[in-house]
PDB file of N, CA and C in Angstrom:
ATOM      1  N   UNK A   1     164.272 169.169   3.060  1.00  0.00           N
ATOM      2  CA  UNK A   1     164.410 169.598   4.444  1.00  0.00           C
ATOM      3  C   UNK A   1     163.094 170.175   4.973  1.00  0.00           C
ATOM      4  N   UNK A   2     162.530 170.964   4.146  1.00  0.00           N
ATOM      5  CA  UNK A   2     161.507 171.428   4.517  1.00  0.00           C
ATOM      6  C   UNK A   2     160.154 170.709   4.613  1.00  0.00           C
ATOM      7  N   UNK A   3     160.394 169.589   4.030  1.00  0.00           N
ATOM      8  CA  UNK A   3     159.200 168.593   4.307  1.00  0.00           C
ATOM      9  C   UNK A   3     159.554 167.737   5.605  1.00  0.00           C
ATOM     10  N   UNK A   4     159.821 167.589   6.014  1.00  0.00           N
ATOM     11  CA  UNK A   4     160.620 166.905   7.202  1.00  0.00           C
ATOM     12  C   UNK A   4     159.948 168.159   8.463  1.00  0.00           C
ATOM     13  N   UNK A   5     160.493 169.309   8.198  1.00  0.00           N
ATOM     14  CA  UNK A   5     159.949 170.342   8.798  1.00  0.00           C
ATOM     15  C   UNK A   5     158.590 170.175   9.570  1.00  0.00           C
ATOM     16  N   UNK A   6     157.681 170.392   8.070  1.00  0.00           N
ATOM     17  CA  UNK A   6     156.272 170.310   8.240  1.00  0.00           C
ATOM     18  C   UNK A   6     155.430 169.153   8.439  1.00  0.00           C
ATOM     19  N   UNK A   7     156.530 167.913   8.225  1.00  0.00           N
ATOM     20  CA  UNK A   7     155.630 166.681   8.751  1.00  0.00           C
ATOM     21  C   UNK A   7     155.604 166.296   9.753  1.00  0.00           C
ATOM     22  N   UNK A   8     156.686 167.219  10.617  1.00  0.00           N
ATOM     23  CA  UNK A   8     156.853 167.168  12.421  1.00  0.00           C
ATOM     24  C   UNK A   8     155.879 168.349  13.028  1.00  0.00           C
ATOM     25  N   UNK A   9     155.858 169.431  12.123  1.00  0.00           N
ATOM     26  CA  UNK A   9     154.788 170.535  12.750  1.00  0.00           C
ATOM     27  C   UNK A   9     153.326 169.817  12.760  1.00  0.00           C
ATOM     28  N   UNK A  10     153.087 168.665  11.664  1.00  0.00           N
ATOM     29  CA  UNK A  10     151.744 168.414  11.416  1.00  0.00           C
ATOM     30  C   UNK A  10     151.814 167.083  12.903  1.00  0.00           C
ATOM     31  N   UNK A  11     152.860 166.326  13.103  1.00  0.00           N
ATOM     32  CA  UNK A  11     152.470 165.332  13.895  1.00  0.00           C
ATOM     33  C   UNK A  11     152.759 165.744  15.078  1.00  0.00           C
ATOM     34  N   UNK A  12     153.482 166.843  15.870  1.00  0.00           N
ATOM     35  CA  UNK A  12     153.473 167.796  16.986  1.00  0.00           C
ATOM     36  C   UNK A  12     151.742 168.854  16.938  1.00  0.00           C
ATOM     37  N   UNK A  13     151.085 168.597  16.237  1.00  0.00           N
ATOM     38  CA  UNK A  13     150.115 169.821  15.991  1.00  0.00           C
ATOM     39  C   UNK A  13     149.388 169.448  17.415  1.00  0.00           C
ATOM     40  N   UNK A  14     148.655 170.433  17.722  1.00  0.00           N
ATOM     41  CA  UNK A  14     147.852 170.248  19.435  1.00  0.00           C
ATOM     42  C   UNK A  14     146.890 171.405  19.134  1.00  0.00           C
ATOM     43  N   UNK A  15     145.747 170.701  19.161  1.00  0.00           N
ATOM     44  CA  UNK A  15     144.265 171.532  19.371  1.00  0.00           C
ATOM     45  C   UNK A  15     144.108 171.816  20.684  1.00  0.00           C
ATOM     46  N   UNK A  16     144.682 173.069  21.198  1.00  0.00           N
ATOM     47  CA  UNK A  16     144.291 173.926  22.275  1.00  0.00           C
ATOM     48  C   UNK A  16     143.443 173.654  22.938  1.00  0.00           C
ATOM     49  N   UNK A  17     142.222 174.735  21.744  1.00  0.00           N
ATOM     50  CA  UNK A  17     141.207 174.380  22.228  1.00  0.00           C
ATOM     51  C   UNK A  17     140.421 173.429  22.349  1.00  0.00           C
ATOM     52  N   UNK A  18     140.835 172.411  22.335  1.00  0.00           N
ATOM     53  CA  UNK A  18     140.042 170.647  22.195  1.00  0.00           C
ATOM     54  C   UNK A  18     140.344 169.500  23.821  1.00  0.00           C
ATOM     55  N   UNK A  19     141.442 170.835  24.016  1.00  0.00           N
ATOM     56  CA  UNK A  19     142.022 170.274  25.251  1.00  0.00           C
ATOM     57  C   UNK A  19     141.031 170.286  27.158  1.00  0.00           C
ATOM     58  N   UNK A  20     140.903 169.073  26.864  1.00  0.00           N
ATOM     59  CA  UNK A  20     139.858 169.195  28.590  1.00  0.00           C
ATOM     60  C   UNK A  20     140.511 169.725  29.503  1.00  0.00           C
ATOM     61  N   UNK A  21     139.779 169.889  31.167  1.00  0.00           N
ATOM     62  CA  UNK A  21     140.501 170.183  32.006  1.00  0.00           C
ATOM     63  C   UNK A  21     141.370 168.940  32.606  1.00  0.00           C
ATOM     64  N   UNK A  22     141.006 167.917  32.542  1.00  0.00           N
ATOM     65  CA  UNK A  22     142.330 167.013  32.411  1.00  0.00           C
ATOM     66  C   UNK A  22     143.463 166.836  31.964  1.00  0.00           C
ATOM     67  N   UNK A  23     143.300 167.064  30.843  1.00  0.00           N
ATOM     68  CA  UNK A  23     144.307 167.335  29.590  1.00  0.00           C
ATOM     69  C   UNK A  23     145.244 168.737  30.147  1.00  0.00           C
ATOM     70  N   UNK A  24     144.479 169.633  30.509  1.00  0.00           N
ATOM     71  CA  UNK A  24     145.119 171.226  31.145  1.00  0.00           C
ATOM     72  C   UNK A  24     145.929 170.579  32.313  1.00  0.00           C
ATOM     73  N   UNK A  25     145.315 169.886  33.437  1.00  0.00           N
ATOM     74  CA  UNK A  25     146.097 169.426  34.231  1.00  0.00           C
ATOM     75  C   UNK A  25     147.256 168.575  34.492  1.00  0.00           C
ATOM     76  N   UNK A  26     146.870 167.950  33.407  1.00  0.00           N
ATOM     77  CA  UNK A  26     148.570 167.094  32.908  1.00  0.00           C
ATOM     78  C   UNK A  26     149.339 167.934  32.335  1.00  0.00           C
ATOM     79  N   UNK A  27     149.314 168.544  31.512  1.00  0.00           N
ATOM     80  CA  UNK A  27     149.893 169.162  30.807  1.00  0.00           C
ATOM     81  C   UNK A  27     150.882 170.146  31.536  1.00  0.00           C
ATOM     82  N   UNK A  28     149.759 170.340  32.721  1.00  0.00           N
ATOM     83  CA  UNK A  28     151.125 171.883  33.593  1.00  0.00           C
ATOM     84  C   UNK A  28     151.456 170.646  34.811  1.00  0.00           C
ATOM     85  N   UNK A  29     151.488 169.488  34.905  1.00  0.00           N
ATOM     86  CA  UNK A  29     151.754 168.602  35.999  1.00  0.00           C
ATOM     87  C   UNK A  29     152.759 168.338  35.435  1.00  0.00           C
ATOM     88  N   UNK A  30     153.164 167.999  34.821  1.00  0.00           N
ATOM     89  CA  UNK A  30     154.195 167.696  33.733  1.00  0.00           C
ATOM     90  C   UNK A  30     155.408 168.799  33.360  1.00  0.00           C
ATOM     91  N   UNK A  31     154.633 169.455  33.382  1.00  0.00           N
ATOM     92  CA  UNK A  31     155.858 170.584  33.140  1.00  0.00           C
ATOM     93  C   UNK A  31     156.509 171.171  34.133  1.00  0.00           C
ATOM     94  N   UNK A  32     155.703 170.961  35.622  1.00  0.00           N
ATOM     95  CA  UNK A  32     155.814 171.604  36.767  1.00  0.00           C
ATOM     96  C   UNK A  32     156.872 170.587  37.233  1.00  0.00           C
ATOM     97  N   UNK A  33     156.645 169.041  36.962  1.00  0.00           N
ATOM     98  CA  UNK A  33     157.688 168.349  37.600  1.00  0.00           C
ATOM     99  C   UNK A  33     158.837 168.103  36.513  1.00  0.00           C
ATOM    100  N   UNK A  34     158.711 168.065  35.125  1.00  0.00           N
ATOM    101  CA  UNK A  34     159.917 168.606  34.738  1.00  0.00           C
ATOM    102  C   UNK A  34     160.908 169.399  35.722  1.00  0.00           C
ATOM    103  N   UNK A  35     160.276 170.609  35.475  1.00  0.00           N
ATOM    104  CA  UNK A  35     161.484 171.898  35.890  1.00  0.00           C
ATOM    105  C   UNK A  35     161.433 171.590  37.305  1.00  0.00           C
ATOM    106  N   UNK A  36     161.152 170.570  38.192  1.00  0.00           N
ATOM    107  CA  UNK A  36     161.330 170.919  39.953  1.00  0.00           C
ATOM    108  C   UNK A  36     162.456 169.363  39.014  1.00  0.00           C
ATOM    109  N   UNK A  37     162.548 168.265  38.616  1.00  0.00           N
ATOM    110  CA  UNK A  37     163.491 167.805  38.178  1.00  0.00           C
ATOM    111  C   UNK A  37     164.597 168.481  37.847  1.00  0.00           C
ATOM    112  N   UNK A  38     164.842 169.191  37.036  1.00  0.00           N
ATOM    113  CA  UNK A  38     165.739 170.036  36.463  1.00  0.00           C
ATOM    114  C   UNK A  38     166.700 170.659  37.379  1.00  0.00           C
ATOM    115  N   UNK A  39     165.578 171.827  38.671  1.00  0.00           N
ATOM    116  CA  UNK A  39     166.430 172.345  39.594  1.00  0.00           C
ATOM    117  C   UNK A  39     167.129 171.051  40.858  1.00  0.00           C
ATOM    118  N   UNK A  40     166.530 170.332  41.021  1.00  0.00           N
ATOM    119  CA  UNK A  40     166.895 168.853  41.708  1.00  0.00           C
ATOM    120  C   UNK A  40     168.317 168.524  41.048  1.00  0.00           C
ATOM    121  N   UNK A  41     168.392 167.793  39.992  1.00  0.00           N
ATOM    122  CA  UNK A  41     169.366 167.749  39.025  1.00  0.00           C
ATOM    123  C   UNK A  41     170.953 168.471  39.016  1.00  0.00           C
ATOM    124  N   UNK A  42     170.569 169.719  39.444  1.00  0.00           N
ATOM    125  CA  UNK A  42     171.244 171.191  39.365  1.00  0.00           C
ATOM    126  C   UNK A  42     171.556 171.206  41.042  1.00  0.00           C
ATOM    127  N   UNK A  43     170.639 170.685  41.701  1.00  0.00           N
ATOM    128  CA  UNK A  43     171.084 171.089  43.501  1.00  0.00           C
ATOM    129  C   UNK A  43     172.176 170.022  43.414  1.00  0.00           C
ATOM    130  N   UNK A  44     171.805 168.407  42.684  1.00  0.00           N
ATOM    131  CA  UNK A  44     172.517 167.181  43.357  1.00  0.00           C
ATOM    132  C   UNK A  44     173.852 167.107  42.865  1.00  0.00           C
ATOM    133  N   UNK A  45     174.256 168.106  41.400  1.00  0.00           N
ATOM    134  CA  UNK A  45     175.143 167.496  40.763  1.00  0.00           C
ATOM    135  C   UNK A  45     176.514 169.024  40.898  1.00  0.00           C
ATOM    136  N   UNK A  46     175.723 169.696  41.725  1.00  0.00           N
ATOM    137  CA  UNK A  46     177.226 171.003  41.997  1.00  0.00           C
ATOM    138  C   UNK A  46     177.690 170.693  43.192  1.00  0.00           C
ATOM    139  N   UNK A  47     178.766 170.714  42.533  1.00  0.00           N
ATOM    140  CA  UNK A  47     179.896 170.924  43.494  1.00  0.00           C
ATOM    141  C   UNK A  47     179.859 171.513  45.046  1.00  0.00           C
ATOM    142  N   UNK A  48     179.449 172.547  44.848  1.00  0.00           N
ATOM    143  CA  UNK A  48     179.170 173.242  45.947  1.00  0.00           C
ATOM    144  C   UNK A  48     178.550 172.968  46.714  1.00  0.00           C
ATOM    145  N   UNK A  49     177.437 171.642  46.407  1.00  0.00           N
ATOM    146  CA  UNK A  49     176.844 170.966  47.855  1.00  0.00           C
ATOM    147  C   UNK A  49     177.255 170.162  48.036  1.00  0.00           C
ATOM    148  N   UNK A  50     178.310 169.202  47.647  1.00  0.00           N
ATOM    149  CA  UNK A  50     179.028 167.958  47.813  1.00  0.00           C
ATOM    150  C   UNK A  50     179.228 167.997  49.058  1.00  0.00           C
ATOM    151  N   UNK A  51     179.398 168.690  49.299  1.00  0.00           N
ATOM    152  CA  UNK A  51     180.127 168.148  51.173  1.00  0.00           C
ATOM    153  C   UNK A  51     178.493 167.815  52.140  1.00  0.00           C
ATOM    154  N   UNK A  52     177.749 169.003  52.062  1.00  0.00           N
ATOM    155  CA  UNK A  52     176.355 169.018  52.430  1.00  0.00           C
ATOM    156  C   UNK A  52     175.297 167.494  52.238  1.00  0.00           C
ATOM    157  N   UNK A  53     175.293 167.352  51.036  1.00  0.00           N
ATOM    158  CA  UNK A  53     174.812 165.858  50.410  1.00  0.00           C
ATOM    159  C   UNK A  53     175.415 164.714  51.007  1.00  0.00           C
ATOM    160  N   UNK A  54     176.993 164.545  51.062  1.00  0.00           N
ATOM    161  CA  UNK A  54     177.565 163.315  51.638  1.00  0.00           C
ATOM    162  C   UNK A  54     177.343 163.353  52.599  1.00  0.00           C
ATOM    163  N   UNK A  55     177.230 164.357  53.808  1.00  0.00           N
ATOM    164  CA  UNK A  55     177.228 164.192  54.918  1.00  0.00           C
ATOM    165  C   UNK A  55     175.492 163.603  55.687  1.00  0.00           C
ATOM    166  N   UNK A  56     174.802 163.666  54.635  1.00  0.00           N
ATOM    167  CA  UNK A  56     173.313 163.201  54.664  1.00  0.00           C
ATOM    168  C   UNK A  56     172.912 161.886  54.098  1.00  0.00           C
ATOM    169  N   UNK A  57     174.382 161.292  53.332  1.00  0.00           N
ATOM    170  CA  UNK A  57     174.233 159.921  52.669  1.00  0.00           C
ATOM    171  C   UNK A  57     173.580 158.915  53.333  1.00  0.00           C
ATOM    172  N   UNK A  58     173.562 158.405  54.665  1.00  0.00           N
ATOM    173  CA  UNK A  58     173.498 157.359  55.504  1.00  0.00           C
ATOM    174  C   UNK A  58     172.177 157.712  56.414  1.00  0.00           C
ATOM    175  N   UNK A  59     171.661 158.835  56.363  1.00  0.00           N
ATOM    176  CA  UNK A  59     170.425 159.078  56.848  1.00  0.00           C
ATOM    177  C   UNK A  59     169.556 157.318  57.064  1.00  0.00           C
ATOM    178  N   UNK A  60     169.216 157.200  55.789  1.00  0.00           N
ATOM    179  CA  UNK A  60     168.285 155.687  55.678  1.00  0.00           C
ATOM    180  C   UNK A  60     168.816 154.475  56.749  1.00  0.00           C
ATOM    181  N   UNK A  61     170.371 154.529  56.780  1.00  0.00           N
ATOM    182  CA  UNK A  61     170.547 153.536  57.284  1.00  0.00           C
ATOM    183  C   UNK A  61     170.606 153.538  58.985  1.00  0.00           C
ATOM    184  N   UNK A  62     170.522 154.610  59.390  1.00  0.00           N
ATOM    185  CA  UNK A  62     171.003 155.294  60.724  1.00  0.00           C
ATOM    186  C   UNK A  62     169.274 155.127  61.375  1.00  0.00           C
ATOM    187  N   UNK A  63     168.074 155.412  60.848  1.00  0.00           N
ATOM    188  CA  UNK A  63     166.621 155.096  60.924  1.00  0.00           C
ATOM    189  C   UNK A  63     166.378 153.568  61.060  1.00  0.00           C
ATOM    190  N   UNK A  64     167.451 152.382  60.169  1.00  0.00           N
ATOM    191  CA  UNK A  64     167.264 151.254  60.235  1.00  0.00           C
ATOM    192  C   UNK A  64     167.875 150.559  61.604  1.00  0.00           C
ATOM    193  N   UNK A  65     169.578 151.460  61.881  1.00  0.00           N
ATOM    194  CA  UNK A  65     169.621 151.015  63.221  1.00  0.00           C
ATOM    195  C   UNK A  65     168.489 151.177  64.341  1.00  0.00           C
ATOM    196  N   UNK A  66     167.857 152.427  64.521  1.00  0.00           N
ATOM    197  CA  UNK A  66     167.230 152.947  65.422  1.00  0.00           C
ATOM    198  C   UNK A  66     166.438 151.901  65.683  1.00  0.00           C
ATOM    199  N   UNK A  67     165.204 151.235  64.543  1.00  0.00           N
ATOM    200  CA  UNK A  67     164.218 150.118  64.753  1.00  0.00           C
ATOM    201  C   UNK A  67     164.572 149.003  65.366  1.00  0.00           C
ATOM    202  N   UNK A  68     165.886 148.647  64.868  1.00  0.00           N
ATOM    203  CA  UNK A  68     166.101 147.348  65.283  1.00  0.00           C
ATOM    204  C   UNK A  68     167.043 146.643  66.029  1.00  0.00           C
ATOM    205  N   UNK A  69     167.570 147.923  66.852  1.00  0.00           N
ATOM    206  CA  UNK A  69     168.667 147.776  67.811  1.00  0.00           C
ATOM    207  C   UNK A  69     168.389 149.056  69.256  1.00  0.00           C
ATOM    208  N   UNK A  70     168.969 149.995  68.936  1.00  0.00           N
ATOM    209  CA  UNK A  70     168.803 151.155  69.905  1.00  0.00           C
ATOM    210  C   UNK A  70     167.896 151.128  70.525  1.00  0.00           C
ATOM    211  N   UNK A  71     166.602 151.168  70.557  1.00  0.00           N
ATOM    212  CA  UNK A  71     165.678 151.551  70.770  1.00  0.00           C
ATOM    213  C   UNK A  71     164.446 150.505  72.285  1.00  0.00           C
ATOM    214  N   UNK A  72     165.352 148.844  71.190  1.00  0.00           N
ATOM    215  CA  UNK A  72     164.597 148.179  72.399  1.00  0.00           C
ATOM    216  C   UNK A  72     165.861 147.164  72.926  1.00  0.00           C
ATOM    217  N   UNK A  73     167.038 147.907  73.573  1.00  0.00           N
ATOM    218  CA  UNK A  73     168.049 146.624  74.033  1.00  0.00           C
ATOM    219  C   UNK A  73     168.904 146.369  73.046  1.00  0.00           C
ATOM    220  N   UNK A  74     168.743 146.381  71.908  1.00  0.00           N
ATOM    221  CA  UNK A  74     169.801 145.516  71.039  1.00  0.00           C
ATOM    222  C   UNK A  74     169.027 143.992  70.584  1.00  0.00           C
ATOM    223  N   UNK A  75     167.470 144.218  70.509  1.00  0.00           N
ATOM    224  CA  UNK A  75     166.707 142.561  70.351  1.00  0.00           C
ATOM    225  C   UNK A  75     166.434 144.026  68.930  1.00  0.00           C
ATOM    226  N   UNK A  76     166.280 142.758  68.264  1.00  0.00           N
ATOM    227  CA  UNK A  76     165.433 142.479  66.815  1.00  0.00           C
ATOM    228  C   UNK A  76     164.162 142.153  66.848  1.00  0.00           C
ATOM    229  N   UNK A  77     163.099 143.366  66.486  1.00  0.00           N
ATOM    230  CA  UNK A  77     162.053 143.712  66.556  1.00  0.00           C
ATOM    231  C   UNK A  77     161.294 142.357  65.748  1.00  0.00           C
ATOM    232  N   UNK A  78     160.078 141.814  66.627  1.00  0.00           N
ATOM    233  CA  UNK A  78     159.325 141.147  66.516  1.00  0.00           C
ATOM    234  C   UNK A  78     158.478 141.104  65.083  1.00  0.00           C
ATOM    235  N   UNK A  79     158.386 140.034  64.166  1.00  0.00           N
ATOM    236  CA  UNK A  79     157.899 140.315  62.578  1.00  0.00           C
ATOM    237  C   UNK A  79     156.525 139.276  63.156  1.00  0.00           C
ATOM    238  N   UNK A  80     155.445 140.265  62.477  1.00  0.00           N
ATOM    239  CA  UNK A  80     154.473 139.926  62.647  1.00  0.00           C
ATOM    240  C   UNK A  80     153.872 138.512  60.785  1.00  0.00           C
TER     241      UNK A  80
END
């Protein structure tokens, strides 16, 4: 068991200090959009906004009428 242990500590190992400022910047880019995932995740999947969320479902499609009906007559916008 304990080798199993240490052959994951050795292939997880991370030289800190070896790390560029690139490397720094991924590293917290990554973690930053992890956890804004996480709370996302947590807004979309309670209950408690269900009503809030559905009522915003159709947004996309309500923008698609606007272009191609409302806006000029009821003609279908010219494709270039």
């Amino acid at each position: 068991m304990w080798s199993i242990v240490n052959s994951l500590k050795e292939y997880f190992h991370t030289d800190w200090g070896a790390m560029t400022a690139s490397d720094w910047v991924g590293t917290i880019l990554t973690v930053v959009i992890f956890l804004l995932m996480i709370v996302a995740y947590f807004q979309v999947f309670r209950p408690k906004n269900r009503e809030k969320l559905e009522s915003k479902r159709f947004i996309p499609f309500e923008e698609d009428n606007q272009v191609s009906g409302e806006k000029n007559g009821g003609k279908q916008p010219l494709s270039r």
